[in-house]
N, C-alpha and C. Protein backbone atom coordinates (compact mmCIF):
# COMPACT_ATOMS: atom_id res chain seq x y z
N UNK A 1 0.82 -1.19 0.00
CA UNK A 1 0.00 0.00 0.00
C UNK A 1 0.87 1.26 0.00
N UNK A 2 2.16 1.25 0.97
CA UNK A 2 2.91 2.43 0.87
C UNK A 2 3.56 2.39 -0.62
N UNK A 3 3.99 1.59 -1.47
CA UNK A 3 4.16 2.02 -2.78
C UNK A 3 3.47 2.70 -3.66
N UNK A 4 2.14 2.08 -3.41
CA UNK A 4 1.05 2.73 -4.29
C UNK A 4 1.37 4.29 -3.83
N UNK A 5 0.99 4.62 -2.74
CA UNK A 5 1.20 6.09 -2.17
C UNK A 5 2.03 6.97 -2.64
N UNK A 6 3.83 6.49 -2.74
CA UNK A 6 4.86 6.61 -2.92
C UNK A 6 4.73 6.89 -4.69
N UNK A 7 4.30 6.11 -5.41
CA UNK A 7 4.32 6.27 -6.99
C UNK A 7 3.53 7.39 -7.72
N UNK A 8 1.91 7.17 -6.39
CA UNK A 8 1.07 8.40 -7.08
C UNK A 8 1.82 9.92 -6.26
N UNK A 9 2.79 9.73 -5.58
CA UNK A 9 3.11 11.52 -5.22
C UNK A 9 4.58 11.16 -5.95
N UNK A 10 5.06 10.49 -6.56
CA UNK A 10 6.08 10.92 -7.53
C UNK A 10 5.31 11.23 -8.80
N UNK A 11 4.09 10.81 -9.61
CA UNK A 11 3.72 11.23 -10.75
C UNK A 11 2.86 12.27 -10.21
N UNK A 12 2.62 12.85 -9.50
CA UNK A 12 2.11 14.41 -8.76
C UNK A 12 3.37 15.10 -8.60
N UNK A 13 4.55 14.97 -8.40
CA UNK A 13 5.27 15.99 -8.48
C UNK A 13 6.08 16.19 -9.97
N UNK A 14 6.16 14.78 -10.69
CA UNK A 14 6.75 14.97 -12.01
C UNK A 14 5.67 15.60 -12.91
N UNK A 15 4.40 15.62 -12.96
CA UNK A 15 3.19 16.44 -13.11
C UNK A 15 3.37 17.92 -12.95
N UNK A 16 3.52 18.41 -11.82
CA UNK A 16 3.42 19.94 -11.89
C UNK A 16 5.03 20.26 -12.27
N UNK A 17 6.30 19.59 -12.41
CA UNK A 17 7.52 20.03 -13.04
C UNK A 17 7.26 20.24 -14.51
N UNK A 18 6.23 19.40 -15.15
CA UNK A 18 5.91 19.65 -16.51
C UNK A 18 5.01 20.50 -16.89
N UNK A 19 4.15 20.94 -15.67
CA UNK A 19 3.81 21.74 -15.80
C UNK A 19 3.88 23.07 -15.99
N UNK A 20 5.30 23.54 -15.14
CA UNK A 20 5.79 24.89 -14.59
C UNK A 20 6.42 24.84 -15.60
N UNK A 21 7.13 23.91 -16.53
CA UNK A 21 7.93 24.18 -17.55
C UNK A 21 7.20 24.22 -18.97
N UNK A 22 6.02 23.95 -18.59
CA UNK A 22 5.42 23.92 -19.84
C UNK A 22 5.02 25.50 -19.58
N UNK A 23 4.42 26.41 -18.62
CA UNK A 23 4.10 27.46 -18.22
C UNK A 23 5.24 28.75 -18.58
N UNK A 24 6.51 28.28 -18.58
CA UNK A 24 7.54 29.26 -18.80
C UNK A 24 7.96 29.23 -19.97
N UNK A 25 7.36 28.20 -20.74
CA UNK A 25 7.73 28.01 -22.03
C UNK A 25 6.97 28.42 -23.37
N UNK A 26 5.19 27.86 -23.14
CA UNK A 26 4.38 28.44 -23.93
C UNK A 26 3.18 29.34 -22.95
N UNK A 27 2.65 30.51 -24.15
CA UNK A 27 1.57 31.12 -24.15
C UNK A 27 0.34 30.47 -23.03
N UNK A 28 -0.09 31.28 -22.08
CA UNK A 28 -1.76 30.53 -21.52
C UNK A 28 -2.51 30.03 -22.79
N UNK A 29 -2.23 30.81 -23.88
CA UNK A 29 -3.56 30.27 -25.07
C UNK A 29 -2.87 28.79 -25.75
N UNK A 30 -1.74 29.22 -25.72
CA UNK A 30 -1.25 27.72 -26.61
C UNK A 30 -1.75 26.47 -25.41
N UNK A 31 -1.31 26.74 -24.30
CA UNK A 31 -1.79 25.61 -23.48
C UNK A 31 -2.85 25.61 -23.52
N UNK A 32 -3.89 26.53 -23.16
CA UNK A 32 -5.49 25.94 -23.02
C UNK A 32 -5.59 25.02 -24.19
N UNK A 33 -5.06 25.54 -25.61
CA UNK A 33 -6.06 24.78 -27.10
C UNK A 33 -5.32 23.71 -27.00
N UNK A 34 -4.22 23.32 -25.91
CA UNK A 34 -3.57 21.58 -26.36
C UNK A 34 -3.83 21.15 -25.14
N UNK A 35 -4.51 21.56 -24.49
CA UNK A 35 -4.72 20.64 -23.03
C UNK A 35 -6.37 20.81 -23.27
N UNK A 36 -7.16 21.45 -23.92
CA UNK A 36 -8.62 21.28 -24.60
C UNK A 36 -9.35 21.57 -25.61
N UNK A 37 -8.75 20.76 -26.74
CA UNK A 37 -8.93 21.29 -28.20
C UNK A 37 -10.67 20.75 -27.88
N UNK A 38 -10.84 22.28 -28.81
CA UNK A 38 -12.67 22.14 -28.75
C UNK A 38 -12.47 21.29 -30.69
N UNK A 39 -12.06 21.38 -31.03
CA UNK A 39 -12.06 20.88 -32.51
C UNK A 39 -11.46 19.41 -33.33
N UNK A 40 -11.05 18.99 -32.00
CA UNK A 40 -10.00 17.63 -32.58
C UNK A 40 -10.85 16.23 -32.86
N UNK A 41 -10.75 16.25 -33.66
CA UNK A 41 -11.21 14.71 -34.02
C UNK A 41 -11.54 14.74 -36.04
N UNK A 42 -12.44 13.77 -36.38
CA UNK A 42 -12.69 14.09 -37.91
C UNK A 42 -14.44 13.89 -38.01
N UNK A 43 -14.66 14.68 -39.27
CA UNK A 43 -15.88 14.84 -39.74
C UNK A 43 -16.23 13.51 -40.10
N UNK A 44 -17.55 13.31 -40.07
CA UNK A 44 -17.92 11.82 -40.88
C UNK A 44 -18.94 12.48 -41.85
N UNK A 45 -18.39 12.18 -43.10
CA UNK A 45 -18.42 12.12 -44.70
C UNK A 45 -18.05 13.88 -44.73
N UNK A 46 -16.68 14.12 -44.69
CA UNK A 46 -16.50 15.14 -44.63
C UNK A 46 -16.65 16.07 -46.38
N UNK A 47 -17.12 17.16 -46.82
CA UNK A 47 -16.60 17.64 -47.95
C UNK A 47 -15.31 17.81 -48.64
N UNK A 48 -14.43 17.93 -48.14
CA UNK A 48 -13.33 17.87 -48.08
C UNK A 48 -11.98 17.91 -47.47
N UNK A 49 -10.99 16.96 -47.72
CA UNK A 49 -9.68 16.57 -46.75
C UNK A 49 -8.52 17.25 -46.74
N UNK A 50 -8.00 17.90 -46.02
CA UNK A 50 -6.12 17.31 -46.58
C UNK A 50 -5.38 16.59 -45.15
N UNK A 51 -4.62 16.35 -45.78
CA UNK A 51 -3.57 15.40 -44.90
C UNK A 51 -2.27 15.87 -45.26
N UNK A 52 -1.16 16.01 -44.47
CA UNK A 52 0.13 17.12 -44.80
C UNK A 52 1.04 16.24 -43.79
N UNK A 53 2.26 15.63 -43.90
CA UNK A 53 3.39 15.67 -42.62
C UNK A 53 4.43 16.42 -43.23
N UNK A 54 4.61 17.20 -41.99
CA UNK A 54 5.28 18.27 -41.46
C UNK A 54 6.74 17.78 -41.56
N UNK A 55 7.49 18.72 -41.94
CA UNK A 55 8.97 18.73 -41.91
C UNK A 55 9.30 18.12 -41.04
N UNK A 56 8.59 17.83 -39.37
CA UNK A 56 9.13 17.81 -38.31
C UNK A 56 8.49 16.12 -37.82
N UNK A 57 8.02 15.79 -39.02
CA UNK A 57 7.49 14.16 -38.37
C UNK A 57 6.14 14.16 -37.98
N UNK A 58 5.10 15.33 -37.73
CA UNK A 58 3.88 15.63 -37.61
C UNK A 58 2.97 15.35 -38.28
N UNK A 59 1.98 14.47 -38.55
CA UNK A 59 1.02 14.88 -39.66
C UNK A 59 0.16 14.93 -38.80
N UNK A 60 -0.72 16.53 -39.76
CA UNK A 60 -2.35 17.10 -39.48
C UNK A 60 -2.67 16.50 -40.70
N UNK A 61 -4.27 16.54 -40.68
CA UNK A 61 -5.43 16.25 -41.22
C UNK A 61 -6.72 17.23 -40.76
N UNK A 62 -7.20 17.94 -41.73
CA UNK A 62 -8.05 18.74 -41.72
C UNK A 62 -9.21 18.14 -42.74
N UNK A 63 -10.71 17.95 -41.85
CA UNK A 63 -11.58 17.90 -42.78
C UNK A 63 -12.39 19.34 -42.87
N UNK A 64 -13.28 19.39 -43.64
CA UNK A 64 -14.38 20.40 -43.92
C UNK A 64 -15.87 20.00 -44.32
N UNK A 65 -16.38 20.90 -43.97
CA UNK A 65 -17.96 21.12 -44.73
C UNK A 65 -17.89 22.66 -44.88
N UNK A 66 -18.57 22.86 -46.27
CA UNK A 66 -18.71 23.85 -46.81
C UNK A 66 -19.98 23.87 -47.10
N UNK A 67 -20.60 25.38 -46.43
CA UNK A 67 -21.92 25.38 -46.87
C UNK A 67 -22.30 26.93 -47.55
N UNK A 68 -22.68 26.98 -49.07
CA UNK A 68 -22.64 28.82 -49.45
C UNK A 68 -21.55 28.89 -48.96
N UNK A 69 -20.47 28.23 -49.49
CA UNK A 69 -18.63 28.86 -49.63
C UNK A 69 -18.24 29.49 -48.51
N UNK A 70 -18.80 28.67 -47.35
CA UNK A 70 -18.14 29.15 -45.82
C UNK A 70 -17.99 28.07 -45.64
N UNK A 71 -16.99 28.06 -44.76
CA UNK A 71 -16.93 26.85 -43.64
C UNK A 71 -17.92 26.55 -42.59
N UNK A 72 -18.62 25.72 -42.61
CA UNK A 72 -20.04 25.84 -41.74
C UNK A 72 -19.05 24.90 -40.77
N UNK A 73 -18.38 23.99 -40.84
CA UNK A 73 -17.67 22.96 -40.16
C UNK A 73 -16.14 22.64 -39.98
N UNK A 74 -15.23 22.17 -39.47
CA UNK A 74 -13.95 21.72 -39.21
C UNK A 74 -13.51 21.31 -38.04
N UNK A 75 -12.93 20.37 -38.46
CA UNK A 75 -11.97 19.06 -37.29
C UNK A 75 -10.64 19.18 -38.15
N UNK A 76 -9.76 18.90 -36.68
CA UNK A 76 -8.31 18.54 -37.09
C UNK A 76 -8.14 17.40 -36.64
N UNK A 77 -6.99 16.41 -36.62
CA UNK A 77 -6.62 15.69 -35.93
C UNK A 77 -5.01 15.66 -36.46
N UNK A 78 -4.29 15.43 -35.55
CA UNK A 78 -2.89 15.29 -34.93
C UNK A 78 -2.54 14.45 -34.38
N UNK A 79 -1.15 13.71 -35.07
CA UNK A 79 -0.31 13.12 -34.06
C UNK A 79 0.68 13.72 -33.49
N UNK A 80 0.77 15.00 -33.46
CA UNK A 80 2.18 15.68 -33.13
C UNK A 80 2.17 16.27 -31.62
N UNK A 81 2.49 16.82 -31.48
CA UNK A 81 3.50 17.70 -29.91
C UNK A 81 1.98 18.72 -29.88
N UNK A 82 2.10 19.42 -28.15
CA UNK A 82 1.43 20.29 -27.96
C UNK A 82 1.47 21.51 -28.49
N UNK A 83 2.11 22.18 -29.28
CA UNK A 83 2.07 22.79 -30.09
C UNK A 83 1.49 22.72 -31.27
N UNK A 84 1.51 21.39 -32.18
CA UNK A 84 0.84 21.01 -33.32
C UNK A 84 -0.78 21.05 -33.05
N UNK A 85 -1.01 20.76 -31.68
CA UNK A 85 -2.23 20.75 -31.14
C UNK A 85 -3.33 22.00 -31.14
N UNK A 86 -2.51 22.68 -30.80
CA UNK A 86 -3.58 24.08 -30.40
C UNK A 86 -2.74 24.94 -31.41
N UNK A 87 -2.27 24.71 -32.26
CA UNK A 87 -2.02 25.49 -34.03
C UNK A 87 -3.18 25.11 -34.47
N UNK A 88 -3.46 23.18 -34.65
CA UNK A 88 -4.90 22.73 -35.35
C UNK A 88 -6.00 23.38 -34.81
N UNK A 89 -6.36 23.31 -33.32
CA UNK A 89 -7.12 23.72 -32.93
C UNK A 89 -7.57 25.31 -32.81
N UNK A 90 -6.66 26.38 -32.57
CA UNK A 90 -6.76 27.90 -33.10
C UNK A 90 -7.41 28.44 -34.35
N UNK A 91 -6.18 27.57 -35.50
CA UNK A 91 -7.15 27.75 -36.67
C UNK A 91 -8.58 27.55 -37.04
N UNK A 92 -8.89 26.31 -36.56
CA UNK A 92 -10.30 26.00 -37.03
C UNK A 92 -10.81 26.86 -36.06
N UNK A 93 -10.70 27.35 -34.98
CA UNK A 93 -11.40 28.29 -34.46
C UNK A 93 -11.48 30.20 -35.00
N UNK A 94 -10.43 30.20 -35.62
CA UNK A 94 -10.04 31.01 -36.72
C UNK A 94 -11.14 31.28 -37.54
N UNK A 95 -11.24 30.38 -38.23
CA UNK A 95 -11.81 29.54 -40.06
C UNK A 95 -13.28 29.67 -39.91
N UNK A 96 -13.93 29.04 -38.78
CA UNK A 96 -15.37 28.55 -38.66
C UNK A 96 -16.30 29.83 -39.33
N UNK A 97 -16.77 29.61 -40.20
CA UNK A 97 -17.86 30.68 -40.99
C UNK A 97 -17.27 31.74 -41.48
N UNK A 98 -15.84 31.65 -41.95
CA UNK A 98 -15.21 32.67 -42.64
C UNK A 98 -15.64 31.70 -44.08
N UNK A 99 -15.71 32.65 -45.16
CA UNK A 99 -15.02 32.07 -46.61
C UNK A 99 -14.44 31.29 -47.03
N UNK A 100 -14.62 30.83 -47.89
CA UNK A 100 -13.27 30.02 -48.42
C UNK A 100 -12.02 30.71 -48.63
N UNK A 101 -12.07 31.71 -49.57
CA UNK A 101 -11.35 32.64 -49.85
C UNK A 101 -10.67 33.47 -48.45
N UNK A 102 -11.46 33.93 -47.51
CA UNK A 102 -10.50 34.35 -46.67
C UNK A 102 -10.45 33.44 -45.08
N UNK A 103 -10.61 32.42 -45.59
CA UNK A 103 -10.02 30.80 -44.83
C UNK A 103 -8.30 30.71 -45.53
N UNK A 104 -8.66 31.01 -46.09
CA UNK A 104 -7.31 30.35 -47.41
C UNK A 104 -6.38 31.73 -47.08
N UNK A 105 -6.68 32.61 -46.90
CA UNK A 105 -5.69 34.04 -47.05
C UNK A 105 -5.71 34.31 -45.73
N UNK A 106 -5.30 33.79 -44.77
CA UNK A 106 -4.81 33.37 -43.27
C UNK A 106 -3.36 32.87 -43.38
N UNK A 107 -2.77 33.78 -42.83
CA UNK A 107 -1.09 33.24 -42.48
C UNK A 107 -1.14 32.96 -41.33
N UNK A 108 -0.01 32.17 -41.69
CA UNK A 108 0.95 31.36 -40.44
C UNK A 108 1.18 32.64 -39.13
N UNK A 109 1.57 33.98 -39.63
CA UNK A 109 2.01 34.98 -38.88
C UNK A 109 0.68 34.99 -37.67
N UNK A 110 -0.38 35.26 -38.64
CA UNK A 110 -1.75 35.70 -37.77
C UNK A 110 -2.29 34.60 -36.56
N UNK A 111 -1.98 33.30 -36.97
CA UNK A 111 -2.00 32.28 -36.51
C UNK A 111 -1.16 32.18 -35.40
N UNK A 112 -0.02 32.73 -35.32
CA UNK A 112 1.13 33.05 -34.52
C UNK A 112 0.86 34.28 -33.45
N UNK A 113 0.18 35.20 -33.74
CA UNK A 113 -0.44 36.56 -33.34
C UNK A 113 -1.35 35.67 -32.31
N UNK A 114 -1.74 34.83 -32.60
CA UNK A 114 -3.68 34.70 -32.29
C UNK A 114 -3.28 33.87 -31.16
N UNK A 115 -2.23 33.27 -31.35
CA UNK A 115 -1.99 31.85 -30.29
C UNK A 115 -1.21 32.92 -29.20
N UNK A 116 -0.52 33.95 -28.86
CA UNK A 116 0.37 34.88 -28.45
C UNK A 116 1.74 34.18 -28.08
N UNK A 117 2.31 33.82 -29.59
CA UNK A 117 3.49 33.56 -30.14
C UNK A 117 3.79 32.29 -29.44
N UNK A 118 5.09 31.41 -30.20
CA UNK A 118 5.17 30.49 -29.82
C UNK A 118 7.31 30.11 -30.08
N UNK A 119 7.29 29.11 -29.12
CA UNK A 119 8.88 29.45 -29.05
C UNK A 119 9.01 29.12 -30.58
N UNK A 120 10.91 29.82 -30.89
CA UNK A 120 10.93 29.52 -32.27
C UNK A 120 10.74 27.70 -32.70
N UNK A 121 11.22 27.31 -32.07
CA UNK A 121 11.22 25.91 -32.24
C UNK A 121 10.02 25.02 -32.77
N UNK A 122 8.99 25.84 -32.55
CA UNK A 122 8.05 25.29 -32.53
C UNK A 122 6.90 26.03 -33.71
N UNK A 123 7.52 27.35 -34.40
CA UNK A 123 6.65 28.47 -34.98
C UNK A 123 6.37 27.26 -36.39
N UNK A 124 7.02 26.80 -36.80
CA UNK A 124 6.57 25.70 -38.19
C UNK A 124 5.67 25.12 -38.27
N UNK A 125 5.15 24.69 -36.56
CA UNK A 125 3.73 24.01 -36.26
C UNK A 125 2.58 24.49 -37.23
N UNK A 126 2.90 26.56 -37.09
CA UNK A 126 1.23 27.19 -37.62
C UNK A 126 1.78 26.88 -39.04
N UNK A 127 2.83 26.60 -39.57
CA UNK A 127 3.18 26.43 -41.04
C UNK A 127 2.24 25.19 -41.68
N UNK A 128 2.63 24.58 -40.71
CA UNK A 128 1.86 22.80 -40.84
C UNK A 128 0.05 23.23 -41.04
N UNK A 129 -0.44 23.51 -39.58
CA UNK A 129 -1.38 23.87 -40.18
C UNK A 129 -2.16 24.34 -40.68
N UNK A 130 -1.58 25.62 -41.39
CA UNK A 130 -1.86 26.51 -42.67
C UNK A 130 -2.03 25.46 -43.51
N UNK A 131 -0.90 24.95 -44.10
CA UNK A 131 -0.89 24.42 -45.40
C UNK A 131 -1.37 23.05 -45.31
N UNK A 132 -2.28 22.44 -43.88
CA UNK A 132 -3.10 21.63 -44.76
C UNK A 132 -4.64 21.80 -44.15
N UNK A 133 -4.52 23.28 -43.71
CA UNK A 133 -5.74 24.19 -44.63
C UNK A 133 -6.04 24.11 -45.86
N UNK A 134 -4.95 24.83 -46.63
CA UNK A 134 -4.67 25.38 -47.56
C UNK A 134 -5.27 23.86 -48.31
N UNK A 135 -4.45 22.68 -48.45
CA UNK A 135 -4.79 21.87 -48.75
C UNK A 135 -6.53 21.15 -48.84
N UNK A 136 -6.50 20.94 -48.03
CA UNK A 136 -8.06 20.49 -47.93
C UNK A 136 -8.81 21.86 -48.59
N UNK A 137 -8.88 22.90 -48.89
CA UNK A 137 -9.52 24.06 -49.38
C UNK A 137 -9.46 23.80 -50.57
N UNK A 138 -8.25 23.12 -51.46
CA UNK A 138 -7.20 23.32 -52.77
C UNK A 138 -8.61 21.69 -53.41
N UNK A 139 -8.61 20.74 -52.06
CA UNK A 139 -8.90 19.69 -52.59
C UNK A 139 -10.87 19.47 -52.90
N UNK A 140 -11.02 20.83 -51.72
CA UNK A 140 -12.49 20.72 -52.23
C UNK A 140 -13.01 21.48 -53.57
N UNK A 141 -11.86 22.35 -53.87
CA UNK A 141 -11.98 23.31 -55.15
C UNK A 141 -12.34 21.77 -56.44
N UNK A 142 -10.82 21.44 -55.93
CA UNK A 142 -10.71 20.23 -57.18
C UNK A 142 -12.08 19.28 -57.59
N UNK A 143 -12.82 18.89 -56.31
CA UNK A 143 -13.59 17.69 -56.25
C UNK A 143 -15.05 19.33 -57.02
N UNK A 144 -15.12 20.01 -56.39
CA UNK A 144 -16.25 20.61 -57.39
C UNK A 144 -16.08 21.42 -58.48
N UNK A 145 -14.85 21.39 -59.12
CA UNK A 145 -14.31 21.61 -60.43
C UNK A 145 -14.83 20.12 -61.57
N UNK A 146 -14.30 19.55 -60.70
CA UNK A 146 -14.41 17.58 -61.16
C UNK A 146 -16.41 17.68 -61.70
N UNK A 147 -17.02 18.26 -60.63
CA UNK A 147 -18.23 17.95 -60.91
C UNK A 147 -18.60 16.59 -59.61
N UNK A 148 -17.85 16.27 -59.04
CA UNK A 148 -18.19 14.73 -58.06
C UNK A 148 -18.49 15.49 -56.69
C-alpha cells in the first residue's frame, strides 16, 4: 500500500515540473487549445480533406464542410507535440464561418499573433497547419471543379 502512495506523489510531483515548464515556455492560449482542443477529431463524410506531414514528423489532417462557400464545419486531428495541437485547434477556431477565400488568405504569422506567439522551435507548427488548410480548401476546389 505504501508504494502505491509513494508512486502516485512521484507522478504528482513529475506532473506539476511539466507543468511549470510547460508554463515558462508556452503562451496561456497555446496551453489551453492543447490541453482542450474544442475541434479535434474528424468529420464523418466530410466535404473535403487534406492530410500534410510536417517537416518535423507531424502529420495534421483537416476535414471540412462547406456550406454557401463558408466553412459551416472543421476538425483537425494530430499526431504531433502540444504545439501542433492548439495550431490545429486555433485555426479551425479562426476559419469557422469565414469564406473560403479568406479561410485560405490566413497566415501562419496571424495564426502566430492569435496563439500569443510560440517558441521559435516550434513556430513551423502554424506552417503545418496553414498548409493543410490550404490543402483540404485546394482539394475541395478540385472535387467541385471535377463535378463529383
Amino acid at each position: 500500500m505504501s508504494d502505491d502512495k509513494d508512486i502516485v506523489r512521484i507522478i504528482r510531483i513529475l506532473q506539476e515540473k511539466i507543468e511549470k515548464e510547460e508554463e515558462s515556455t508556452f503562451s496561456k492560449k497555446v496551453i489551453n487549445e492543447y490541453r482542450n482542443p474544442t475541434n479535434f477529431g474528424l468529420i464523418k463524410n466530410p466535404d473535403a480533406t487534406g492530410k500534410i506531414n510536417g517537416s518535423c514528423g507531424d502529420t495534421m489532417k483537416i476535414d471540412l464542410k462547406i456550406k454557401d462557400d463558408k466553412i459551416s464545419d472543421i476538425r483537425f486531428w494530430t499526431d504531433g507535440c502540444g504545439a501542433s495541437i492548439a495550431c490545429g485547434n486555433m485555426l479551425t477556431k479562426m476559419v469557422i464561418g469565414k469564406t473560403m477565400q479568406d479561410a485560405y488568405n490566413i497566415t501562419s504569422k496571424e495564426l502566430l499573433l492569435e496563439l500569443d506567439g510560440l517558441p521559435v522551435e516550434h513556430q513551423h507548427c502554424t506552417i503545418l497547419a496553414i498548409n493543410t488548410l490550404k490543402k483540404s480548401l485546394n482539394n475541395y476546389k478540385k472535387r467541385e471543379q471535377s463535378g463529383k
